[in-house]
PDB file of N, CA and C in Angstrom:
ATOM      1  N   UNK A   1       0.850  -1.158   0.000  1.00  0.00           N
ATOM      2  CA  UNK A   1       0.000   0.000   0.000  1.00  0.00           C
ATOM      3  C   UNK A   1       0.907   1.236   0.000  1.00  0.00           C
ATOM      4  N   UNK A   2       0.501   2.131  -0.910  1.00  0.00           N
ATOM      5  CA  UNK A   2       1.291   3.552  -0.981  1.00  0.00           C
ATOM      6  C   UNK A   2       0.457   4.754  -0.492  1.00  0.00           C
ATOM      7  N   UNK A   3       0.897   5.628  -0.191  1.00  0.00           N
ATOM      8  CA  UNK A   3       0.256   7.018   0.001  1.00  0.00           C
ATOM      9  C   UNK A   3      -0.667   7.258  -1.357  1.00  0.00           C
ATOM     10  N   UNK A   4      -2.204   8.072  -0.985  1.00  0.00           N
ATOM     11  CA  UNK A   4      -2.281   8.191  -2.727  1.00  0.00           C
ATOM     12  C   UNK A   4      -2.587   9.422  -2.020  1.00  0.00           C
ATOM     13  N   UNK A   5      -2.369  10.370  -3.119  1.00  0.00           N
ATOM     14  CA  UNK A   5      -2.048  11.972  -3.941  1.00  0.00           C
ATOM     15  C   UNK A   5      -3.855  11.798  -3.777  1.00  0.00           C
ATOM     16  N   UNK A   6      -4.736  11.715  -4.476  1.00  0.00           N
ATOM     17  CA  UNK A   6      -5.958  11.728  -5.233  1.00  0.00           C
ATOM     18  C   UNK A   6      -6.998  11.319  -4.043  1.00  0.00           C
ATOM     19  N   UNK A   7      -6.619  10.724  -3.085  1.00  0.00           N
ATOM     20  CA  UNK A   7      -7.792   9.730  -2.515  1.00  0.00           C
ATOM     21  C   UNK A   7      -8.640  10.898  -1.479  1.00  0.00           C
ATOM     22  N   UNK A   8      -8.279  12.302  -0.841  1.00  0.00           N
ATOM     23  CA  UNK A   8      -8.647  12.922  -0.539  1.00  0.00           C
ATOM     24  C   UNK A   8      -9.433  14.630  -1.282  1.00  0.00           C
ATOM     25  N   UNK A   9     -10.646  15.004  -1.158  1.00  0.00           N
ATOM     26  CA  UNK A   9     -10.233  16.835  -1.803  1.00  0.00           C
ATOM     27  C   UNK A   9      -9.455  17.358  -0.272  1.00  0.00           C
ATOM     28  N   UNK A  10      -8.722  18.140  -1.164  1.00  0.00           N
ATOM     29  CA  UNK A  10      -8.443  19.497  -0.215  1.00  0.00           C
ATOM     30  C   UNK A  10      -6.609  19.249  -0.190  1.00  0.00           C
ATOM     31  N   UNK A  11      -6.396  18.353  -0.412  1.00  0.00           N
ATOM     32  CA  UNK A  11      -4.831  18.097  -0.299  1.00  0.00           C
ATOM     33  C   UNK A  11      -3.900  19.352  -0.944  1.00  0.00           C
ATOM     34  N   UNK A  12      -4.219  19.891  -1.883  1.00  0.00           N
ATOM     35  CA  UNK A  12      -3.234  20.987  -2.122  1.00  0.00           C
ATOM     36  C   UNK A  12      -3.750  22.366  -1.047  1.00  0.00           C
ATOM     37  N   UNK A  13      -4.903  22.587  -0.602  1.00  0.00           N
ATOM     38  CA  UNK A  13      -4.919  23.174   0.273  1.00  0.00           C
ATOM     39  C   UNK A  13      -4.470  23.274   1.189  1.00  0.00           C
ATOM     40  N   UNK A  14      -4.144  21.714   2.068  1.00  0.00           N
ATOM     41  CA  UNK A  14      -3.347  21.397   3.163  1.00  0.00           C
ATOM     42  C   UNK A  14      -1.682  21.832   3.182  1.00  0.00           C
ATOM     43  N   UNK A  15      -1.553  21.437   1.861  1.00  0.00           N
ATOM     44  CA  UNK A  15      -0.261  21.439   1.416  1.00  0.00           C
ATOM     45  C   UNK A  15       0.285  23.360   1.598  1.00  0.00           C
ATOM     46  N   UNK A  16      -0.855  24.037   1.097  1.00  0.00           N
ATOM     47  CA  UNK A  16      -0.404  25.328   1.007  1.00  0.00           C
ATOM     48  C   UNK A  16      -0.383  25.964   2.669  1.00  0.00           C
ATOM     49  N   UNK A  17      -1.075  25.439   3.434  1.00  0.00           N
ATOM     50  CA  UNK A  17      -1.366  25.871   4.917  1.00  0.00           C
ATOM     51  C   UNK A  17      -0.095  25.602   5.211  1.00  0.00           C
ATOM     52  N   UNK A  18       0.160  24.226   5.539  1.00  0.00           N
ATOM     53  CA  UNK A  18       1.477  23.789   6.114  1.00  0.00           C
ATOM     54  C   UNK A  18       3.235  24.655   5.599  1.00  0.00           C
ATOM     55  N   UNK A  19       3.052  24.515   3.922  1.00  0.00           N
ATOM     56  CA  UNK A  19       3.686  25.422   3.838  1.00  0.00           C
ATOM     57  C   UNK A  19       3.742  26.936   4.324  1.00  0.00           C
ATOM     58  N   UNK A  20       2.898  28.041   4.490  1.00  0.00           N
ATOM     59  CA  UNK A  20       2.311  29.123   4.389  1.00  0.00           C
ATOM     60  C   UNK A  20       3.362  29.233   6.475  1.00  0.00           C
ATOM     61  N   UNK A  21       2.543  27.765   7.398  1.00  0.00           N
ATOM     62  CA  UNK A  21       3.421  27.746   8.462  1.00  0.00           C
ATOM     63  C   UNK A  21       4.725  27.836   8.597  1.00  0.00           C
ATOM     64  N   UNK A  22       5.398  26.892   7.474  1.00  0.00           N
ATOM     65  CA  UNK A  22       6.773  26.636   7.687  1.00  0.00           C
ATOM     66  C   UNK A  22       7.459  28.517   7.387  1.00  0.00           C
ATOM     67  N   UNK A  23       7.009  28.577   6.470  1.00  0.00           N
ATOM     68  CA  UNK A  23       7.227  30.195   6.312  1.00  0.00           C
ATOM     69  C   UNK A  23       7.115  31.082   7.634  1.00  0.00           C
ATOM     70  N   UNK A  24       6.284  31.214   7.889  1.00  0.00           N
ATOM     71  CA  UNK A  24       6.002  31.778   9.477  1.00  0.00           C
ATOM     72  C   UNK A  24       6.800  31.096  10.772  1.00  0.00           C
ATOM     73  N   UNK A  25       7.325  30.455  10.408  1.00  0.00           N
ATOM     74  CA  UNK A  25       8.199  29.677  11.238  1.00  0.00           C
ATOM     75  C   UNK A  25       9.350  30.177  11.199  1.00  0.00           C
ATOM     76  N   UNK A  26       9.488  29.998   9.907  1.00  0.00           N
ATOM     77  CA  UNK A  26      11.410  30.268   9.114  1.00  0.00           C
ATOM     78  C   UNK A  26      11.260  31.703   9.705  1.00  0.00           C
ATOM     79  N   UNK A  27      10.410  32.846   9.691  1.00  0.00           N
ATOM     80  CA  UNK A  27      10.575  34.109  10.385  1.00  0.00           C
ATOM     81  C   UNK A  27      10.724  34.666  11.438  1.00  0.00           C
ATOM     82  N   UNK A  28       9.518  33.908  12.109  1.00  0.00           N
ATOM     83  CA  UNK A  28       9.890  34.019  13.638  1.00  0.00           C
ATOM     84  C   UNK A  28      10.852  33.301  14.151  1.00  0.00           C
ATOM     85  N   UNK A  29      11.579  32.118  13.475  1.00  0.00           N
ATOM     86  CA  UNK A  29      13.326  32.156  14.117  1.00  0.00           C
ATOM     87  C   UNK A  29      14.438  33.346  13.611  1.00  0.00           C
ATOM     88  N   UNK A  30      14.021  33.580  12.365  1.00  0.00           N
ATOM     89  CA  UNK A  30      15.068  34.917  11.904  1.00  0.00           C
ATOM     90  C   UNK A  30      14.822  35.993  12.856  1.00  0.00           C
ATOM     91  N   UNK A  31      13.443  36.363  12.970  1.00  0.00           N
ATOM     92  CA  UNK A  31      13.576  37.467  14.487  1.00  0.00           C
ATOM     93  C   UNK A  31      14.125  37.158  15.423  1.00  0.00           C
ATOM     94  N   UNK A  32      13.621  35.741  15.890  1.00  0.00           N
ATOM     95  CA  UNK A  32      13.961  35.322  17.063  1.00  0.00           C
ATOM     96  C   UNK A  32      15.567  35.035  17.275  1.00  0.00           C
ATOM     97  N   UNK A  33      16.708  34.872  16.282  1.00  0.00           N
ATOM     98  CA  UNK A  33      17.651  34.789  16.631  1.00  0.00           C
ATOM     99  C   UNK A  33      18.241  36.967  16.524  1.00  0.00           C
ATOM    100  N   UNK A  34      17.612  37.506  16.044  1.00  0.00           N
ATOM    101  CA  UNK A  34      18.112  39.032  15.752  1.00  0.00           C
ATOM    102  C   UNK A  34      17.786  39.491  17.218  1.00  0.00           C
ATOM    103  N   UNK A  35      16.811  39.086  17.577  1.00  0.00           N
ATOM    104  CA  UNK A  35      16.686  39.724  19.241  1.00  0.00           C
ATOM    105  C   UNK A  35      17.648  38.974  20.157  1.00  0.00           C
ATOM    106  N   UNK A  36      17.743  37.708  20.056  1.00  0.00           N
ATOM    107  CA  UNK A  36      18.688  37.277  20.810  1.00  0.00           C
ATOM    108  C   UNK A  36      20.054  37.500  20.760  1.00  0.00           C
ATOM    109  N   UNK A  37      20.505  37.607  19.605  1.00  0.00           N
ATOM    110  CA  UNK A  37      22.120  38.666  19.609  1.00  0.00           C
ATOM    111  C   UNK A  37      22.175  39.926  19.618  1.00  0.00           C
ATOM    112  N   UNK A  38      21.082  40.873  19.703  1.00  0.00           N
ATOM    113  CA  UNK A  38      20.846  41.914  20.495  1.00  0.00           C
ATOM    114  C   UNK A  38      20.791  41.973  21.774  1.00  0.00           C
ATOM    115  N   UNK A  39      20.514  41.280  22.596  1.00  0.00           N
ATOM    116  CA  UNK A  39      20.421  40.902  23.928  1.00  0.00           C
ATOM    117  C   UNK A  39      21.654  40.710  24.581  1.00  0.00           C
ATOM    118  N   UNK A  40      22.357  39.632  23.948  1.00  0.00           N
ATOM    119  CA  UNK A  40      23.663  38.830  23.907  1.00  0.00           C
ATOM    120  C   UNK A  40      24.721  40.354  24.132  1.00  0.00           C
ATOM    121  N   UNK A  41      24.357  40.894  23.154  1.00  0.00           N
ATOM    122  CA  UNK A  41      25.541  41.521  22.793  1.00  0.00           C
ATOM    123  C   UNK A  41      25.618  43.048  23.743  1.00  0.00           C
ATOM    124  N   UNK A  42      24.229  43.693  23.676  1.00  0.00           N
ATOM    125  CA  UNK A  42      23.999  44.262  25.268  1.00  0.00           C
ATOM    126  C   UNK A  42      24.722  44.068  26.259  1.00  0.00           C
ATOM    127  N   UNK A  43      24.055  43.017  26.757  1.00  0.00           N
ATOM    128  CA  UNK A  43      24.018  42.410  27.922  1.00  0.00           C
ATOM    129  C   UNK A  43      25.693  42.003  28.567  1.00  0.00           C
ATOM    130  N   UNK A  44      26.189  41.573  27.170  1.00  0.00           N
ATOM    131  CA  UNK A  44      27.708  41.906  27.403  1.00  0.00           C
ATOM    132  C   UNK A  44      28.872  42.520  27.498  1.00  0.00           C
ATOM    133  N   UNK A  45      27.831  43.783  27.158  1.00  0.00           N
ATOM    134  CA  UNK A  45      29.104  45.080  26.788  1.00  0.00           C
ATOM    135  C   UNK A  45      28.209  45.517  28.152  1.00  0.00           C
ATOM    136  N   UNK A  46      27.437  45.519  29.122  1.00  0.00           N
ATOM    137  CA  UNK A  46      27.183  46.426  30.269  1.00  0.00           C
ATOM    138  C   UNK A  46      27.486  45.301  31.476  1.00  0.00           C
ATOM    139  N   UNK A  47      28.002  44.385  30.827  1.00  0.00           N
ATOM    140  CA  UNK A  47      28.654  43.279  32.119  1.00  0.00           C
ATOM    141  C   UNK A  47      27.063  42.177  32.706  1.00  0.00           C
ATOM    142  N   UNK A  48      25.917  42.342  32.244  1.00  0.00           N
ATOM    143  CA  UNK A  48      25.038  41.186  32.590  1.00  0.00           C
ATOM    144  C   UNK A  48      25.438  40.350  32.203  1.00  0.00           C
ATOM    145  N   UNK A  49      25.970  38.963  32.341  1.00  0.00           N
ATOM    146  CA  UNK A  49      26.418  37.802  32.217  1.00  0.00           C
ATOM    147  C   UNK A  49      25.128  36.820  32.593  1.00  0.00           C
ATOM    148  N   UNK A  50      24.072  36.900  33.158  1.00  0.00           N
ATOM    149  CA  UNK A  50      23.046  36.222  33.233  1.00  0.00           C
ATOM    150  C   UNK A  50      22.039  36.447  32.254  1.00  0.00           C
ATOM    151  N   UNK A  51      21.831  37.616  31.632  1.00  0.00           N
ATOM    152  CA  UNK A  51      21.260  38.376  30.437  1.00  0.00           C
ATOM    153  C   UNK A  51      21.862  38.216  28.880  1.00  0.00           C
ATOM    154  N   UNK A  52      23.394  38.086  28.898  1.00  0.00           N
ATOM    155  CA  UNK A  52      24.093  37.275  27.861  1.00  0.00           C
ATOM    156  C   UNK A  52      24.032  35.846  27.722  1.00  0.00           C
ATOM    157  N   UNK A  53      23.766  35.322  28.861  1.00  0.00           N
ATOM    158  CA  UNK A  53      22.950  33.590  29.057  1.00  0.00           C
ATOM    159  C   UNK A  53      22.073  33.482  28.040  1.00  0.00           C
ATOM    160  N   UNK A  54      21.140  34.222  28.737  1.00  0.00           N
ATOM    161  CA  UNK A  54      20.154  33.951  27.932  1.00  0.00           C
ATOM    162  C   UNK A  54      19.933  33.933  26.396  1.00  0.00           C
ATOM    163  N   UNK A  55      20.785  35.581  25.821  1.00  0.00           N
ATOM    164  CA  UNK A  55      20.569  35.475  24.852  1.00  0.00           C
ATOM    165  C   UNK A  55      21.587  34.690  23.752  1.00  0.00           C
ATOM    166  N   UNK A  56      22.535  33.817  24.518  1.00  0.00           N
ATOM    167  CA  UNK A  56      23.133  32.909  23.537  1.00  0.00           C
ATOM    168  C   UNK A  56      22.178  31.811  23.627  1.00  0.00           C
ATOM    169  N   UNK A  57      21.455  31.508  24.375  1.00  0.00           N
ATOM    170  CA  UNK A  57      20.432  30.196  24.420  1.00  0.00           C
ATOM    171  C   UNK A  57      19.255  30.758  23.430  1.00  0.00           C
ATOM    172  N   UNK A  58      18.817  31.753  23.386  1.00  0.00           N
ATOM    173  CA  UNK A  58      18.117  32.259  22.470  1.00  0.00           C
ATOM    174  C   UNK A  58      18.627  31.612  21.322  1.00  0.00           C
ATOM    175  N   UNK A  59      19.784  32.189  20.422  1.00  0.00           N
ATOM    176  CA  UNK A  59      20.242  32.051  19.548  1.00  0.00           C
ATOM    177  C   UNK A  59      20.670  30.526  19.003  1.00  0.00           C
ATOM    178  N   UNK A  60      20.753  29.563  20.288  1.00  0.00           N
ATOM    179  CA  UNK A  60      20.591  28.126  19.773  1.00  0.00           C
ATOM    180  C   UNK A  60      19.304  27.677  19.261  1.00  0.00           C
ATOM    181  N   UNK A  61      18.658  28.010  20.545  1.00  0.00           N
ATOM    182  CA  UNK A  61      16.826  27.610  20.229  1.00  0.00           C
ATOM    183  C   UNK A  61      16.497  28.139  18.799  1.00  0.00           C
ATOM    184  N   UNK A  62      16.524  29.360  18.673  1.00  0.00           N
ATOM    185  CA  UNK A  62      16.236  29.797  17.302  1.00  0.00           C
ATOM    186  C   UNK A  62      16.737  28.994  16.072  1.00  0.00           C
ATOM    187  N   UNK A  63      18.169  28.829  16.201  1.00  0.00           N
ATOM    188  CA  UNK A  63      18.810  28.138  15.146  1.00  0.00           C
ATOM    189  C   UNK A  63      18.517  26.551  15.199  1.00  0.00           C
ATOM    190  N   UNK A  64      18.143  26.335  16.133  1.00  0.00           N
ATOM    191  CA  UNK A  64      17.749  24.186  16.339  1.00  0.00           C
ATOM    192  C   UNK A  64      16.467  24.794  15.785  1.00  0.00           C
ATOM    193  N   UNK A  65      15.484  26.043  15.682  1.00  0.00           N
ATOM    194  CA  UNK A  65      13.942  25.617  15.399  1.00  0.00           C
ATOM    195  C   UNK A  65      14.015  25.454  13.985  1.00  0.00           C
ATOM    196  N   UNK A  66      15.161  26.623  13.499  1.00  0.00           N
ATOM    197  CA  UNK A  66      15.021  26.959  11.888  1.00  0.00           C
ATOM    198  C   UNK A  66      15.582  25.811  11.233  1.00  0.00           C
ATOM    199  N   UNK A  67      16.507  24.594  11.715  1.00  0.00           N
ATOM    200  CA  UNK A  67      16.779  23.250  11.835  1.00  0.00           C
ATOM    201  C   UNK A  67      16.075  22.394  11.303  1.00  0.00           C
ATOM    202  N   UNK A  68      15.357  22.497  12.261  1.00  0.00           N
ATOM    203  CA  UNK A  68      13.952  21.266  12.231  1.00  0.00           C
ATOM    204  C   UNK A  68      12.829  21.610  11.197  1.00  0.00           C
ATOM    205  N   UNK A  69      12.540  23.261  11.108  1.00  0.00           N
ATOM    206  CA  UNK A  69      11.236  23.466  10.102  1.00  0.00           C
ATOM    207  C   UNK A  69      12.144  22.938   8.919  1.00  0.00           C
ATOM    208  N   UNK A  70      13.473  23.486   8.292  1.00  0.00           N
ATOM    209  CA  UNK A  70      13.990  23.385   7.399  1.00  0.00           C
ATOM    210  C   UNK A  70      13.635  22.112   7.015  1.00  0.00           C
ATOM    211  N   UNK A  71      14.080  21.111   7.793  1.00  0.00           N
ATOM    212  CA  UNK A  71      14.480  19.870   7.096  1.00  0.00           C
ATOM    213  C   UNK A  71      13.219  18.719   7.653  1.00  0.00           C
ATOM    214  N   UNK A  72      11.962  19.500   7.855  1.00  0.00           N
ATOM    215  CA  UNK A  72      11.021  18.609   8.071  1.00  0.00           C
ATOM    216  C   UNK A  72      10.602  17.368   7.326  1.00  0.00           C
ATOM    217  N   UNK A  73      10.428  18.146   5.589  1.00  0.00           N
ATOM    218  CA  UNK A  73      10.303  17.388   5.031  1.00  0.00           C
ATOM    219  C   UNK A  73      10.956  15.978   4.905  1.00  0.00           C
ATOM    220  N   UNK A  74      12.696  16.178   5.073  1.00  0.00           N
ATOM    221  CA  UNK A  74      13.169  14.953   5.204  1.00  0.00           C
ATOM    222  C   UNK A  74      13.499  14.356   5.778  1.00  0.00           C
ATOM    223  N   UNK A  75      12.747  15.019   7.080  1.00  0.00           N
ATOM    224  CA  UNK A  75      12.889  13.654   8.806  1.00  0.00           C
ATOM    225  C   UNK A  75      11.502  12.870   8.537  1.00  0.00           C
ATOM    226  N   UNK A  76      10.529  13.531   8.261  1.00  0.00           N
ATOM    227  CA  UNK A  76       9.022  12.507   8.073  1.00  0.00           C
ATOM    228  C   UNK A  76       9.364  11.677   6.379  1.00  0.00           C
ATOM    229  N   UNK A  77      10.288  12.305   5.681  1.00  0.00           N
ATOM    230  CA  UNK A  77      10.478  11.319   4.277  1.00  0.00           C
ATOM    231  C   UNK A  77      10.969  10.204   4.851  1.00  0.00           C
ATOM    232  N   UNK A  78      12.707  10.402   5.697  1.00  0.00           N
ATOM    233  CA  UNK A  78      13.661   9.253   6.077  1.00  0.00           C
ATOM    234  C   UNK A  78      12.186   8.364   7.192  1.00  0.00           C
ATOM    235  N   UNK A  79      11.876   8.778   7.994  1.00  0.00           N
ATOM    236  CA  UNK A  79      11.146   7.835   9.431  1.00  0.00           C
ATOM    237  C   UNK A  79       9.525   7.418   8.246  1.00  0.00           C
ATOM    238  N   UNK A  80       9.553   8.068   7.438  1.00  0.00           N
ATOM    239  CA  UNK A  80       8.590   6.955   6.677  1.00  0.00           C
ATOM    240  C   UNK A  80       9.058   6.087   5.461  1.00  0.00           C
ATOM    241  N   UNK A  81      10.273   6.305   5.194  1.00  0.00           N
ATOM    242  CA  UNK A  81      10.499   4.861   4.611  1.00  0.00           C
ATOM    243  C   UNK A  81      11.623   3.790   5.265  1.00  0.00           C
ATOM    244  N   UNK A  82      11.627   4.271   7.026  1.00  0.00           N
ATOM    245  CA  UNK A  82      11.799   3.323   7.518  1.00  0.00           C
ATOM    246  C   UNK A  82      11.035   2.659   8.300  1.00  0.00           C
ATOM    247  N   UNK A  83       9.278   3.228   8.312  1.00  0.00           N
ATOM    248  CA  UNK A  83       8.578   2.439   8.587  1.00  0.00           C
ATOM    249  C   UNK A  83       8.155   1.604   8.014  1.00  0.00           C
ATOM    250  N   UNK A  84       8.469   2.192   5.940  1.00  0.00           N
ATOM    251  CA  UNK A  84       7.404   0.922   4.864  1.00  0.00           C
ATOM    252  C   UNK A  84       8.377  -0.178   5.118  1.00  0.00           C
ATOM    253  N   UNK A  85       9.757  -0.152   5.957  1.00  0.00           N
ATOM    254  CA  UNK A  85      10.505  -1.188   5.394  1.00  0.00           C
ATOM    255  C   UNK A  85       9.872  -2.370   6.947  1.00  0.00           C
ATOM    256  N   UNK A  86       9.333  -1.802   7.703  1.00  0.00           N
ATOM    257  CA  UNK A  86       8.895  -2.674   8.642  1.00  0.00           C
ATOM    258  C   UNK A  86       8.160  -3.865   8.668  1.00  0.00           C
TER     259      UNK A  86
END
């Protein structure tokens, strides 16, 4: 049994939502890492060292999210054709 394309309506609709997210995703990590090396970089030139914490953890989180939206497609491609092989 394969995935079918046809067997549902609305599938390119879905398709455009999900995309339309990943987009909104990919942005709010691009902000989300621009505030966090704003923070970072603050925070380190006035000596907060608990406030520069943060915003280097910012700047991971952001970059692991833009990670994962990126390459969604081919973590659910790889973990589903190592489920057909089950």
């Amino acid at each position: 049994m394969t995935p079918n394309e046809s067997g549902l309506p609305g599938l390119g609709v879905a398709r455009e939502v999900v995309g339309a997210l990943m987009t909104w995703g990919l942005v709010a990590c691009v902000a989300g890492v621009i505030v966090s090396v704003i923070v970072w970089a603050v925070a380190r030139g006035n000596g907060n060292y608990s406030y520069a914490s943060g915003g280097k953890t910012g700047v991971l989180v952001c970059a692991a999210g833009a990670l994962l939206i990126g390459g969604a497609n081919a973590i659910v491609a790889f973990f589903s054709g190592l489920g057909g092989q089950i």
